[in-house]
C-alpha atoms as a PDB file:
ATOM      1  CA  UNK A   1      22.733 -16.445  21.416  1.00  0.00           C
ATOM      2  CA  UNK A   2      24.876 -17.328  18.723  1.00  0.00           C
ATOM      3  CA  UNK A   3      24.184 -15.300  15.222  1.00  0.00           C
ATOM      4  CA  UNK A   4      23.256 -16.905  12.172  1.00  0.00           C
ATOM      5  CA  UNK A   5      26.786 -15.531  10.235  1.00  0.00           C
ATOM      6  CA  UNK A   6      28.661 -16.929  13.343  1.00  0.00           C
ATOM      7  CA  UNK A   7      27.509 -20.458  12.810  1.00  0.00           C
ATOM      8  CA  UNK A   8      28.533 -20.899   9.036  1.00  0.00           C
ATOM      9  CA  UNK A   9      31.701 -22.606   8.403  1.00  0.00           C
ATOM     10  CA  UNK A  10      34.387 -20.243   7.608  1.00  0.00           C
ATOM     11  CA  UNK A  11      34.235 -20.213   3.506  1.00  0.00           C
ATOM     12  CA  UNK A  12      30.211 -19.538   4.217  1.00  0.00           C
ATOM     13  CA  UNK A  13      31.484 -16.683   5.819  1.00  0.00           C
ATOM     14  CA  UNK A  14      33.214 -14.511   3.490  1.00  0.00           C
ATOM     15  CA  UNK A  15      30.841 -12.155   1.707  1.00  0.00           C
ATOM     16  CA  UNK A  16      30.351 -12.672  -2.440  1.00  0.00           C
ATOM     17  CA  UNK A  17      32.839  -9.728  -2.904  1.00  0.00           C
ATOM     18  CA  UNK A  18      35.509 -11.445  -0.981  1.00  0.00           C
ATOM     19  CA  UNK A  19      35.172 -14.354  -2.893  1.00  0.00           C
ATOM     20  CA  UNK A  20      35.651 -13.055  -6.239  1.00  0.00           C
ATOM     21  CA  UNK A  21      38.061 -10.708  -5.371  1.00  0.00           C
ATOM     22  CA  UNK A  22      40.313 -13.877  -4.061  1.00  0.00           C
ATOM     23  CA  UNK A  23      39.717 -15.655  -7.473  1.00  0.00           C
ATOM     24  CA  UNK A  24      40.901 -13.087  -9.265  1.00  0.00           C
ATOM     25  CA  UNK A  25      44.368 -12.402  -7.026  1.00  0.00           C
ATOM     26  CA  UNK A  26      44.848 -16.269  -7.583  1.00  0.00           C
ATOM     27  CA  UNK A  27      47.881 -17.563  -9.081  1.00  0.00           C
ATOM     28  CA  UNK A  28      47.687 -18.788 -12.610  1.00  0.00           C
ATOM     29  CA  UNK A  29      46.601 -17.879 -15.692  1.00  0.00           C
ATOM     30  CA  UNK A  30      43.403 -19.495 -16.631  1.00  0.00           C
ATOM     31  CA  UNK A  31      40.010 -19.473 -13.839  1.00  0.00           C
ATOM     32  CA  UNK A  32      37.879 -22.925 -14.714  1.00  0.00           C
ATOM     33  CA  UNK A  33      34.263 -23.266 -14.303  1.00  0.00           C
ATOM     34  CA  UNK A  34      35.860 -26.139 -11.165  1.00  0.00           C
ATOM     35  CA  UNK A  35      37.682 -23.741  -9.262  1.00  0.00           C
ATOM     36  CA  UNK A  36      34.650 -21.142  -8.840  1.00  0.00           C
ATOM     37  CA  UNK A  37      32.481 -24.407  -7.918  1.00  0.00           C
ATOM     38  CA  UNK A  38      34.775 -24.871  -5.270  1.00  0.00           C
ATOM     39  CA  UNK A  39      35.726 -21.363  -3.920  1.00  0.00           C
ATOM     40  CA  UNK A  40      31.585 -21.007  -3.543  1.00  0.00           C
ATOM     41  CA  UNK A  41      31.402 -24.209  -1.247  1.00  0.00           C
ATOM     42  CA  UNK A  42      27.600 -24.980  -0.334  1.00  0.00           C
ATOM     43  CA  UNK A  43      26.770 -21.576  -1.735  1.00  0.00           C
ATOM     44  CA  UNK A  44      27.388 -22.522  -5.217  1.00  0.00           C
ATOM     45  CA  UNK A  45      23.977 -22.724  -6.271  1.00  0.00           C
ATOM     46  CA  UNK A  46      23.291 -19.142  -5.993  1.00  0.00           C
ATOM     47  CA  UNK A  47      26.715 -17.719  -7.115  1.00  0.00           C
ATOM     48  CA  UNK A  48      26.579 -19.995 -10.191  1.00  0.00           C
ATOM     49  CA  UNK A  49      22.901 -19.078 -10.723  1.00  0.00           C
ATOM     50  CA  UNK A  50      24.211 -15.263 -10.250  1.00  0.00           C
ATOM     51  CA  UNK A  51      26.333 -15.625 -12.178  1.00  0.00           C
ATOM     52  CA  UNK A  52      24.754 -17.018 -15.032  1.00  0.00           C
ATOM     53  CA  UNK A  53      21.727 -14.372 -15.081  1.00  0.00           C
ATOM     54  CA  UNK A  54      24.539 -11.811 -15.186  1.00  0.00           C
ATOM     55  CA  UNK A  55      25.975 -13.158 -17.995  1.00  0.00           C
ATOM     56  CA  UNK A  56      22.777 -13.611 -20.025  1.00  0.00           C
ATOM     57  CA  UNK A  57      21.802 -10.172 -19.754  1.00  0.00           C
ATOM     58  CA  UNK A  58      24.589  -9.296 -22.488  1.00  0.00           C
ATOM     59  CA  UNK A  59      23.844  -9.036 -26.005  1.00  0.00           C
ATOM     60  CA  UNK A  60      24.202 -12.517 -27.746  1.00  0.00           C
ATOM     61  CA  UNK A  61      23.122 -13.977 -30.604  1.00  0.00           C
ATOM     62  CA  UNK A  62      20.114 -15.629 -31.426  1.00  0.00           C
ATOM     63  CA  UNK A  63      19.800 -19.262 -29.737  1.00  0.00           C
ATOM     64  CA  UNK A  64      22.597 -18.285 -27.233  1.00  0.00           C
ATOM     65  CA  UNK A  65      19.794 -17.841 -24.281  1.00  0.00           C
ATOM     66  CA  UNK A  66      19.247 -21.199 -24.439  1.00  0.00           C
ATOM     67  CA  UNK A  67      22.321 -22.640 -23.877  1.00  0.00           C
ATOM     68  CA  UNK A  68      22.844 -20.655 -20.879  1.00  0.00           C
ATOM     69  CA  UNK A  69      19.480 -21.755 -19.690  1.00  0.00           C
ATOM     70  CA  UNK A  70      21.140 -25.843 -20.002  1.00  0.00           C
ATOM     71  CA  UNK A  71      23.065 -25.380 -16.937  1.00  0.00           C
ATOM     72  CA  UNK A  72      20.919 -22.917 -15.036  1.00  0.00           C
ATOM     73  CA  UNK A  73      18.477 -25.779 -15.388  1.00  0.00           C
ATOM     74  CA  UNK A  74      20.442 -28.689 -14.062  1.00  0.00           C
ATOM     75  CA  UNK A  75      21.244 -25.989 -11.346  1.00  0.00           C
ATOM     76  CA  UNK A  76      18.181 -25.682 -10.470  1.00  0.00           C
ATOM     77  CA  UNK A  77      17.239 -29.134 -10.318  1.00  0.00           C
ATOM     78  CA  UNK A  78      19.769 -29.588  -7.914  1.00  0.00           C
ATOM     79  CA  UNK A  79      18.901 -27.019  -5.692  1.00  0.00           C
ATOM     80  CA  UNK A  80      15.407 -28.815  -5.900  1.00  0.00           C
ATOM     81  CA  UNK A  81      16.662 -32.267  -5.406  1.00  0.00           C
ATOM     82  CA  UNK A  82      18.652 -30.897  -1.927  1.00  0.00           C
ATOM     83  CA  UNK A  83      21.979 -31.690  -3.638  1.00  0.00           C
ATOM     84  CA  UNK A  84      24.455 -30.160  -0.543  1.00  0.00           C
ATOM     85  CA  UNK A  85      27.024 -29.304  -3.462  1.00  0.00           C
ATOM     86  CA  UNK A  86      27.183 -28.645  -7.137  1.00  0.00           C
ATOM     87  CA  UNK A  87      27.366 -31.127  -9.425  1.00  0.00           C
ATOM     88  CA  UNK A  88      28.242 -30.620 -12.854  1.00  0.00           C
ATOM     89  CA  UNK A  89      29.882 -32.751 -15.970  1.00  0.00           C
ATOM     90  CA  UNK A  90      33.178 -32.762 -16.354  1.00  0.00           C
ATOM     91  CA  UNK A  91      33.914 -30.895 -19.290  1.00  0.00           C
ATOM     92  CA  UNK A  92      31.978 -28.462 -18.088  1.00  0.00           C
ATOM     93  CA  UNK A  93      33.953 -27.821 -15.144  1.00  0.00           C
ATOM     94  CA  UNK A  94      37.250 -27.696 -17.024  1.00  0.00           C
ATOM     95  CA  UNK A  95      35.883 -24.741 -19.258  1.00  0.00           C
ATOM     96  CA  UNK A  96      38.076 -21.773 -17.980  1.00  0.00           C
ATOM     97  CA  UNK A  97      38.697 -18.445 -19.437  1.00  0.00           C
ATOM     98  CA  UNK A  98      41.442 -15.942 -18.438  1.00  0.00           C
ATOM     99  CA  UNK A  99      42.079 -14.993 -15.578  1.00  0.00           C
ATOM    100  CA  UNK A 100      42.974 -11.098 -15.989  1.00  0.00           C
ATOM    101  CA  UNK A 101      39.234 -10.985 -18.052  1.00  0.00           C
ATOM    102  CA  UNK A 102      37.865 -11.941 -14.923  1.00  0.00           C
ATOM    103  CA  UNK A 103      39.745  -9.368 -12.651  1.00  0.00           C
ATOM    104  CA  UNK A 104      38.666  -7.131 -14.898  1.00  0.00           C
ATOM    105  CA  UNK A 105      35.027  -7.868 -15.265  1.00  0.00           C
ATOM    106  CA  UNK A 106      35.467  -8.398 -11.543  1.00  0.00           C
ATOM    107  CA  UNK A 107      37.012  -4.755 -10.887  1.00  0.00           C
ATOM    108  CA  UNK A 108      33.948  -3.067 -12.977  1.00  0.00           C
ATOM    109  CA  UNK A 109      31.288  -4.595 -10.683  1.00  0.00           C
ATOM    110  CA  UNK A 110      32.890  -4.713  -7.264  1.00  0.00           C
ATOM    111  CA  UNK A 111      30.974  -1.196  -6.450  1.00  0.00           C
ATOM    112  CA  UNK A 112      27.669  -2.099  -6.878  1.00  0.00           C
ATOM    113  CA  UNK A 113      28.001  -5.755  -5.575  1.00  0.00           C
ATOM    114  CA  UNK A 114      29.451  -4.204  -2.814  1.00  0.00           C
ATOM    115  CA  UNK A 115      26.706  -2.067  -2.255  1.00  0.00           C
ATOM    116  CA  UNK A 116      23.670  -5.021  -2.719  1.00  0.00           C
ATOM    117  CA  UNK A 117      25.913  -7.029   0.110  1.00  0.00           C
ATOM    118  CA  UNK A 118      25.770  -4.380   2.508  1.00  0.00           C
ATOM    119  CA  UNK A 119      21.586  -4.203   2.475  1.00  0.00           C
ATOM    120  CA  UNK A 120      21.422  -8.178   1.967  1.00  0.00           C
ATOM    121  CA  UNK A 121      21.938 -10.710   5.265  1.00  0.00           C
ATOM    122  CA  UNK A 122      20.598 -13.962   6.564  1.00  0.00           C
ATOM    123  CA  UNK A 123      16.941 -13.313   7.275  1.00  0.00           C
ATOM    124  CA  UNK A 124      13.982 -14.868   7.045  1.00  0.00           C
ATOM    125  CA  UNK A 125      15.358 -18.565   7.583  1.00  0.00           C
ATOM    126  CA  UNK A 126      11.706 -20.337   6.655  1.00  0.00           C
ATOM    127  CA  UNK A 127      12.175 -18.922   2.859  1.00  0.00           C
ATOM    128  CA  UNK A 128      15.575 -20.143   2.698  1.00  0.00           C
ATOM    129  CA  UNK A 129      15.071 -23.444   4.930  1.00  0.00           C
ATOM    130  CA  UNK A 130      15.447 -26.873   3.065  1.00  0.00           C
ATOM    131  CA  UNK A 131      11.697 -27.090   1.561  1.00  0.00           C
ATOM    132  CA  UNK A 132      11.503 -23.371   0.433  1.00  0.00           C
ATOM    133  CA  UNK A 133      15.317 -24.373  -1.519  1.00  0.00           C
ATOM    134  CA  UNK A 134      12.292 -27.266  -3.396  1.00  0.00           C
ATOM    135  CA  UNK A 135      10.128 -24.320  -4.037  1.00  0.00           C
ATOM    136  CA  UNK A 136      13.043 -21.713  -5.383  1.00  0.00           C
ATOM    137  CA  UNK A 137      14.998 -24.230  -7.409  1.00  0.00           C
ATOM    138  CA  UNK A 138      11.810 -25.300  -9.366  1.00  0.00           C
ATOM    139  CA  UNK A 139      10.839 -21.897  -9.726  1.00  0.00           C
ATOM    140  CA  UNK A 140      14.466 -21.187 -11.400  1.00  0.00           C
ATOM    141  CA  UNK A 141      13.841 -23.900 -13.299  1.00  0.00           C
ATOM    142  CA  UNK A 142      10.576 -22.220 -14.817  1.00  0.00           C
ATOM    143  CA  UNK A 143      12.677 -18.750 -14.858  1.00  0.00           C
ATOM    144  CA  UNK A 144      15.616 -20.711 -16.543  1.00  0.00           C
ATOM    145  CA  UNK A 145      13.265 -21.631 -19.303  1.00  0.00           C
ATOM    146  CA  UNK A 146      11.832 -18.921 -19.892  1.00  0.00           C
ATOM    147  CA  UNK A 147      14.916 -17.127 -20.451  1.00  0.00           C
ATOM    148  CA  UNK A 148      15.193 -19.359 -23.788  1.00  0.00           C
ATOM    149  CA  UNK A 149      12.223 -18.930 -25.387  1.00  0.00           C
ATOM    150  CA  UNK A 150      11.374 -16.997 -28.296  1.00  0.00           C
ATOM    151  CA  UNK A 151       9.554 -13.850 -26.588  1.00  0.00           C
ATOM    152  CA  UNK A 152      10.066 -10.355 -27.355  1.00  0.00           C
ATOM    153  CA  UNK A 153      11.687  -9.158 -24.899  1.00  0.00           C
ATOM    154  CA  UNK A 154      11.102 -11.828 -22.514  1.00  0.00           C
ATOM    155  CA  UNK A 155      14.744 -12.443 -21.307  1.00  0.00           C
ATOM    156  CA  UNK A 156      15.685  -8.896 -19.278  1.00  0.00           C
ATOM    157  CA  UNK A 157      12.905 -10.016 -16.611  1.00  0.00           C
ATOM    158  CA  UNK A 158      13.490 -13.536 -15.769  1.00  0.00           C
ATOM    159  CA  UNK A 159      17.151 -12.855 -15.611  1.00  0.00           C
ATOM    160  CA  UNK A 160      16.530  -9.934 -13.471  1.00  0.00           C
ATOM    161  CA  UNK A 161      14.433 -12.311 -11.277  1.00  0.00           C
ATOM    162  CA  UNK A 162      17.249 -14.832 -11.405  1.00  0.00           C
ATOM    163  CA  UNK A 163      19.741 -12.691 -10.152  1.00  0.00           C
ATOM    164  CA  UNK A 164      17.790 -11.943  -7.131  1.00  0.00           C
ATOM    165  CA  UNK A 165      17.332 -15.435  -6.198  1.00  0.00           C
ATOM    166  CA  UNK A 166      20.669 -16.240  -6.749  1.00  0.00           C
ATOM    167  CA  UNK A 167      21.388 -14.113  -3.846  1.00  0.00           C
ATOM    168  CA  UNK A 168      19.154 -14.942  -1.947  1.00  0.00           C
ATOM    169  CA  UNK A 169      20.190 -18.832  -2.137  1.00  0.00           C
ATOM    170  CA  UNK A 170      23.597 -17.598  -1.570  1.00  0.00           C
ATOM    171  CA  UNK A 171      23.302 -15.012   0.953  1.00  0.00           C
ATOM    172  CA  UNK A 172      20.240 -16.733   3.102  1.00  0.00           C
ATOM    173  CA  UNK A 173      18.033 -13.902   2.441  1.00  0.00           C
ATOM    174  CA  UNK A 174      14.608 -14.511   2.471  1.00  0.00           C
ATOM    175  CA  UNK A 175      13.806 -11.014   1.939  1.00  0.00           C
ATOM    176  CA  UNK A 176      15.682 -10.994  -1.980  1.00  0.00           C
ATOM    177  CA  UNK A 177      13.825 -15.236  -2.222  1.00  0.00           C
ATOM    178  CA  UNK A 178      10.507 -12.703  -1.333  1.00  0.00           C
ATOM    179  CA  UNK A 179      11.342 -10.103  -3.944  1.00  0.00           C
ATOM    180  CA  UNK A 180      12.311 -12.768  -6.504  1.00  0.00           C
ATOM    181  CA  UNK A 181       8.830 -14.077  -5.972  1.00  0.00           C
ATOM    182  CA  UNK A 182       6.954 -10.891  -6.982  1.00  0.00           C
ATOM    183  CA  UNK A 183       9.655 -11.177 -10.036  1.00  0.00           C
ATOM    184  CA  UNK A 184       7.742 -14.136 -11.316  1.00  0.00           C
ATOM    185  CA  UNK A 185       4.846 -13.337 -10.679  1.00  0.00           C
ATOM    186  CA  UNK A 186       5.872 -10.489 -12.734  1.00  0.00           C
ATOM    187  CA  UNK A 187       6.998 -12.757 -14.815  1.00  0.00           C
ATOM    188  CA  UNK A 188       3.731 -15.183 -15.255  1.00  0.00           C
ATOM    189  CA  UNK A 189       1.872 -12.253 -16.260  1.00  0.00           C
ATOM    190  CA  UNK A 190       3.805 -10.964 -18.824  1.00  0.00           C
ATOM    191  CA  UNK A 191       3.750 -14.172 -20.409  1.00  0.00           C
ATOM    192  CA  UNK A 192       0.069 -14.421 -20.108  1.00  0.00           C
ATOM    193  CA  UNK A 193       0.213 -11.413 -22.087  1.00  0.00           C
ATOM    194  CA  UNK A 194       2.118 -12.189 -24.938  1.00  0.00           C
ATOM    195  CA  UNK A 195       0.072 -14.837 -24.881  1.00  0.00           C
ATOM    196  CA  UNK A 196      -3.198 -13.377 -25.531  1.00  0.00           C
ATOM    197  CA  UNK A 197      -1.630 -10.790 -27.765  1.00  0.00           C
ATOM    198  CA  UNK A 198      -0.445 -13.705 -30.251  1.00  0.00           C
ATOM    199  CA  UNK A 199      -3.723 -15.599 -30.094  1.00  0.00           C
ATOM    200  CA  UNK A 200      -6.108 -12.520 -30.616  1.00  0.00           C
ATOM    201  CA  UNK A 201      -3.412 -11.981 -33.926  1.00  0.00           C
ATOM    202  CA  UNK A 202      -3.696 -15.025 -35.132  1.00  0.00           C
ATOM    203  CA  UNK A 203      -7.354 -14.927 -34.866  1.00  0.00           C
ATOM    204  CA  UNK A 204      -7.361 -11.620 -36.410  1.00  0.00           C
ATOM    205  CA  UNK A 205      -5.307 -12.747 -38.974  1.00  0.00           C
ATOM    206  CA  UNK A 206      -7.677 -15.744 -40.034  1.00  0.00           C
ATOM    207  CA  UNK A 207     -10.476 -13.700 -39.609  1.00  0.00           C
ATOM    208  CA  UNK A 208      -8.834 -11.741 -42.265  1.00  0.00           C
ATOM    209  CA  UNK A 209      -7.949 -14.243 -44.479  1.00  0.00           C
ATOM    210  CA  UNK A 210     -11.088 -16.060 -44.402  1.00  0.00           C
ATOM    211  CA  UNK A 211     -13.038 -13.206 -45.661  1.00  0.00           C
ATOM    212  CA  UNK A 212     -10.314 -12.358 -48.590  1.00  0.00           C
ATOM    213  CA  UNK A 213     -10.285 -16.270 -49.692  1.00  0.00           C
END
């Protein structure tokens, strides 16, 4: 029987490590938003969604979230719509930043990427099969959002969740899509809770002020 790995085309092949290790031994100077698209093949949904979470777990300012949730969304929609390849504007794809600030970003997480791709693999091929891909993008989408609203606190879990799914979409692994399910769950409910928390204060709080006035 021929393994899952051995029926990928070659670029599908090469583990996330190897990837980003290549783009950063490139030649040239500057690394576009394109060339990663490209280097990823079919598995740029996930890298770029990766990607993305990784980045939005730094410190920004405030409003930043949500324009890094702009392309995770279109992503997403994409990975909904069964798009077979990225598509993204233009501009957007021209955007390119050094190339020795990648290597270097690149050098500081090899280890522990390195470590994730050794316990992740193709698995569980009915969570990562063309109707669960409807399923995960949408739910990326709802992630995505998430990640730019207003909540206290409310951006370290939905990225976390994002990351997860990210490698699932690009490694095939049903067991991280599985994991990245219990994430939003996780997610749903905390939401639900800062719900209730702001609609019992506000009641409080007119309560309050209807007794004073």
């Amino acid at each position: 029987m021929t393994s899952t790995a051995q029926t990928l085309p070659p670029d599908e092949r090469r583990a996330f490590s190897e990837v980003l290790d290549d783009l950063a031994q490139r030649p040239g100077s500057r690394l576009t938003l394109g060339e990663i698209v490209d280097a990823f093949g079919e598995r740029g949904f996930g890298a770029l969604i990766l990607i993305i979470a990784l980045v939005s777990l730094f410190p920004w300012p405030p409003g930043s979230k949500a324009i890094l949730s702009v392309p995770m969304v279109l992503l997403s929609l994409e990975l909904a719509f069964q798009r077979d390849r990225v598509w993204l504007p233009g501009w957007t794809l021209n955007r390119s930043l050094p190339r020795q600030t990648f290597a270097r970003a690149v050098g500081r997480i090899m280890k522990p990427v390195r470590f994730v791709e050794r316990l992740s693999k193709p698995r569980m091929p009915w969570l990562t099969g063309e109707v669960a891909d409807v399923v995960t993008g949408l739910t990326c989408v709802f992630l995505a959002v998430m990640l730019a609203l207003p909540v206290p606190f409310g951006d370290l879990l939905p990225g976390l969740t994002l990351i997860v799914l990210g490698l699932g979409i690009m490694q095939r692994d049903g067991a991280a899509i599985l994991l990245g399910a219990v994430g939003t769950t996780a997610c749903v409910i905390y939401l639900f809770l800062v719900w209730a928390a702001v609609t019992a204060a506000v009641e409080a709080i007119g309560d309050w002020a209807g007794r004073v006035f």
